[in-house]
Protein backbone atom coordinates (compact mmCIF):
# COMPACT_ATOMS: atom_id res chain seq x y z
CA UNK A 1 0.47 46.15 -13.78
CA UNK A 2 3.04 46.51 -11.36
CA UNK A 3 4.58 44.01 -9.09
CA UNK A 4 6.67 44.48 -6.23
CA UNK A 5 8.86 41.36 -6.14
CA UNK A 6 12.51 40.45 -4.22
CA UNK A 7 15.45 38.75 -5.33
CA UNK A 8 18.50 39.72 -8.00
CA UNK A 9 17.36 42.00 -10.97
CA UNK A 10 19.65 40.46 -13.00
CA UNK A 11 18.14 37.16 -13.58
CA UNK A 12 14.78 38.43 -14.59
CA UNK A 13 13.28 37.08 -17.22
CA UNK A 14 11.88 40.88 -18.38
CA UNK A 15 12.40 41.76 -21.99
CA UNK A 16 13.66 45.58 -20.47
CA UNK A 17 15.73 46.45 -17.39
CA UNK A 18 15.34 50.18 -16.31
CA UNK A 19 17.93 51.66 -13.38
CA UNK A 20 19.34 55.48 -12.70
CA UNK A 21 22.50 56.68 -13.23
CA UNK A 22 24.44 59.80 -13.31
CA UNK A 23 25.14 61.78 -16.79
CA UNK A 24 28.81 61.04 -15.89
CA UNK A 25 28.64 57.69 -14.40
CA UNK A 26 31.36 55.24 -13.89
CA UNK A 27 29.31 52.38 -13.61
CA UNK A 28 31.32 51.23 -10.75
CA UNK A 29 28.76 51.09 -7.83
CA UNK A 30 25.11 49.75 -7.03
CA UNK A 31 23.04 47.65 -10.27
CA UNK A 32 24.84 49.83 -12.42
CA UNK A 33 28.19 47.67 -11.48
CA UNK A 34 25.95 44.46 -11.98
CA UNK A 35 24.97 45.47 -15.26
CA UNK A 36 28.64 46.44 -16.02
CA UNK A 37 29.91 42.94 -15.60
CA UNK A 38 26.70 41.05 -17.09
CA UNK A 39 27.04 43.80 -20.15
CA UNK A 40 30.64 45.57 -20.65
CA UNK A 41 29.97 46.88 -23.78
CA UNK A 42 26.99 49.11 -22.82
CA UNK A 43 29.41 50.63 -19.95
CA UNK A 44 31.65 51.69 -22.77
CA UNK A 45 28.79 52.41 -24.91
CA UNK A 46 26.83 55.00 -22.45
CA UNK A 47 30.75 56.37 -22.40
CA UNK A 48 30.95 57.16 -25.55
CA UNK A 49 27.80 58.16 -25.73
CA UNK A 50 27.99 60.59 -22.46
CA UNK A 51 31.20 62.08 -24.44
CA UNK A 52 29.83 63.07 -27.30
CA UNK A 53 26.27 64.17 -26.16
CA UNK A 54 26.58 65.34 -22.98
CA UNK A 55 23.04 64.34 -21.60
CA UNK A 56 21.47 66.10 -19.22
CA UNK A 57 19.72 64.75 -15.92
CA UNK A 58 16.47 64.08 -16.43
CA UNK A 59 17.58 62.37 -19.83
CA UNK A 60 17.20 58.44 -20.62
CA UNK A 61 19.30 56.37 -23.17
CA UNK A 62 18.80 53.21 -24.33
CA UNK A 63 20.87 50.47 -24.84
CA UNK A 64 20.32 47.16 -27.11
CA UNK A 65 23.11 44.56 -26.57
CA UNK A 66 23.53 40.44 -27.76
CA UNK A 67 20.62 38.39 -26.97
CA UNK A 68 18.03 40.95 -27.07
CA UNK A 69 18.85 42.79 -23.76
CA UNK A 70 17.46 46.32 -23.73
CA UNK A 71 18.60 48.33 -21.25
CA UNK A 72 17.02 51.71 -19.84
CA UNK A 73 19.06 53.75 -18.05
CA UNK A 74 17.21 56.38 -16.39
CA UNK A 75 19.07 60.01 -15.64
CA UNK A 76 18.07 60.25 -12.26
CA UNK A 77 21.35 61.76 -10.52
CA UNK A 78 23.18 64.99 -11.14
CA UNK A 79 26.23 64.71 -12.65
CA UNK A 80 29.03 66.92 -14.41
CA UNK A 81 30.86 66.62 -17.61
CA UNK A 82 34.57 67.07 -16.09
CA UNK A 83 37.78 64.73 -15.72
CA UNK A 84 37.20 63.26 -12.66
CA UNK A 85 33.74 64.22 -11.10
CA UNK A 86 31.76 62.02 -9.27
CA UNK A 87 27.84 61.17 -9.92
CA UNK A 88 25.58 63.30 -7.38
CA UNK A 89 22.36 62.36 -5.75
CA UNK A 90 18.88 61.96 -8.09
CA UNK A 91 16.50 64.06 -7.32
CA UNK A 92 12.49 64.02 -7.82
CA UNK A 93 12.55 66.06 -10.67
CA UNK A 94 15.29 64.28 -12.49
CA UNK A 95 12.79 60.84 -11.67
CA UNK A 96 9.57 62.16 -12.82
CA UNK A 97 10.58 63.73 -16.24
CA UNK A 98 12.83 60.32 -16.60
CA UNK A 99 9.46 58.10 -15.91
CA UNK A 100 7.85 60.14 -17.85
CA UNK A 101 10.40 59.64 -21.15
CA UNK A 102 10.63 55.47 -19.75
CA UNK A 103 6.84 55.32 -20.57
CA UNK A 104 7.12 56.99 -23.73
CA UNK A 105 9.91 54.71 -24.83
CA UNK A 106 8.23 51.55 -23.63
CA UNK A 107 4.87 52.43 -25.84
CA UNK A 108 7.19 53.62 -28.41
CA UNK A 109 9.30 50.24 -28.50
CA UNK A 110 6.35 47.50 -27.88
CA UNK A 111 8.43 46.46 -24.82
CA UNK A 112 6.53 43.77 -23.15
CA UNK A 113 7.86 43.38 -19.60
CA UNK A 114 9.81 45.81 -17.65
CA UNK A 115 12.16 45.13 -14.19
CA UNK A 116 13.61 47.88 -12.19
CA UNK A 117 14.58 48.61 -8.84
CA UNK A 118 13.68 50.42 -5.87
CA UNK A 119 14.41 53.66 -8.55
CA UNK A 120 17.00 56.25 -7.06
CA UNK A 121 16.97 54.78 -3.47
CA UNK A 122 20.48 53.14 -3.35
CA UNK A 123 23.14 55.35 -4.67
CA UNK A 124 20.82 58.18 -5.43
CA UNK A 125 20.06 58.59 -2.17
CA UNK A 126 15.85 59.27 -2.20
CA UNK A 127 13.11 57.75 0.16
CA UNK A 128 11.32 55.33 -1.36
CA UNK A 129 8.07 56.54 -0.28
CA UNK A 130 8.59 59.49 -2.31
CA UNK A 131 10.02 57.64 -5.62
CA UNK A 132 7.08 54.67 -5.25
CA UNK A 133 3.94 56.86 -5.92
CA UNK A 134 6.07 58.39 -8.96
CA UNK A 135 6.58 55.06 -10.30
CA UNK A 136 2.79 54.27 -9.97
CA UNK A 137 1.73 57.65 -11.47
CA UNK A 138 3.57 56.90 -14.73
CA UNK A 139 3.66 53.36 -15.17
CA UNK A 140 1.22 52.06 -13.15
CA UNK A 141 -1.60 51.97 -15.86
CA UNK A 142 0.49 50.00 -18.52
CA UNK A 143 -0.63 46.89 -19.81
CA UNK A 144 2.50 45.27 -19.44
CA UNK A 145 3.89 43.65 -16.11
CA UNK A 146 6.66 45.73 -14.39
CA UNK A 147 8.77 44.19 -11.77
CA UNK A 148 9.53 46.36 -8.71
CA UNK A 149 12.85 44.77 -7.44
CA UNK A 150 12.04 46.24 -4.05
CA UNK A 151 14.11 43.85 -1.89
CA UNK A 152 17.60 42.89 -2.97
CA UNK A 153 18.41 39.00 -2.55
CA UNK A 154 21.56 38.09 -4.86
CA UNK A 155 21.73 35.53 -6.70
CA UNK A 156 18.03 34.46 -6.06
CA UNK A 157 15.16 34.59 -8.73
CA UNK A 158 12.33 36.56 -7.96
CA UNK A 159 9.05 35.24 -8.90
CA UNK A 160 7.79 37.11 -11.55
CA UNK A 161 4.07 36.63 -12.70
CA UNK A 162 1.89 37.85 -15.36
């Protein structure tokens, strides 16, 4: 069941947040700076973790922090393992195999309420009306609400419903 909802991502009341990053990321732009500062630890986590794995695009990794926040972050840019480099733009390959994994993983995990955002559109750079019907396709038949965090308002609480 998916809802398209605006306001700040960060004070929903979903048990999961999903977002795309870069295999390299800095977390230093875009949600992924929001969730920095609400969660520091996963920032140094998906670090460490980027160091010693090397994901690929396309890739998702989860993160479990205090308080029960789970945190998907969804491969959806390019990116390069070197000193230095800068995350690339997502492309619609990277976002269908990562929606593809995200669905898995929800199932998988007996998450019960999912928020993300307009996936891929900020920082990644892709049309929305491309990313939207990719978003339907894999999610859209889950029994669980998802919150589409299509409009951006900070600091206000979008209404999410069952």
């Amino acid at each position: 069941m998916i809802h398209e909802v605006a306001g700040d991502i960060l004070l929903s009341n979903a048990q999961a947040i999903a977002h795309g990053v870069a295999p390299n990321d800095h977390f230093d732009s875009g949600l992924a700076l929001g969730l920095r500062e609400k969660w520091p630890s996963m920032a140094k986590d998906f670090r460490h973790y980027a160091h010693q794995s090397h994901p690929k695009s396309g890739e998702i990794w989860m993160w479990g922090g205090t308080g029960g926040a789970r945190i998907f972050n969804l491969l959806t840019q390019e990116g390069e393992h070197t000193h230095g480099s800068k995350p690339g733009k997502a492309n619609l390959a990277n976002v269908n195999h990562c929606l593809r994994r995200l669905r898995h993983e929800i199932e998988k995990e007996g998450i019960k309420s999912l928020a993300m955002p307009a996936l891929a559109t900020g920082v990644g750079g892709l049309s929305w009306s491309d990313v939207k019907p990719l978003i339907v396709q894999h999610l859209g038949d889950l029994q669980i609400p998802i919150y589409l965090y299509v409009t951006y308002h900070a600091g206000m609480q979008a209404k999410e419903v069952a």
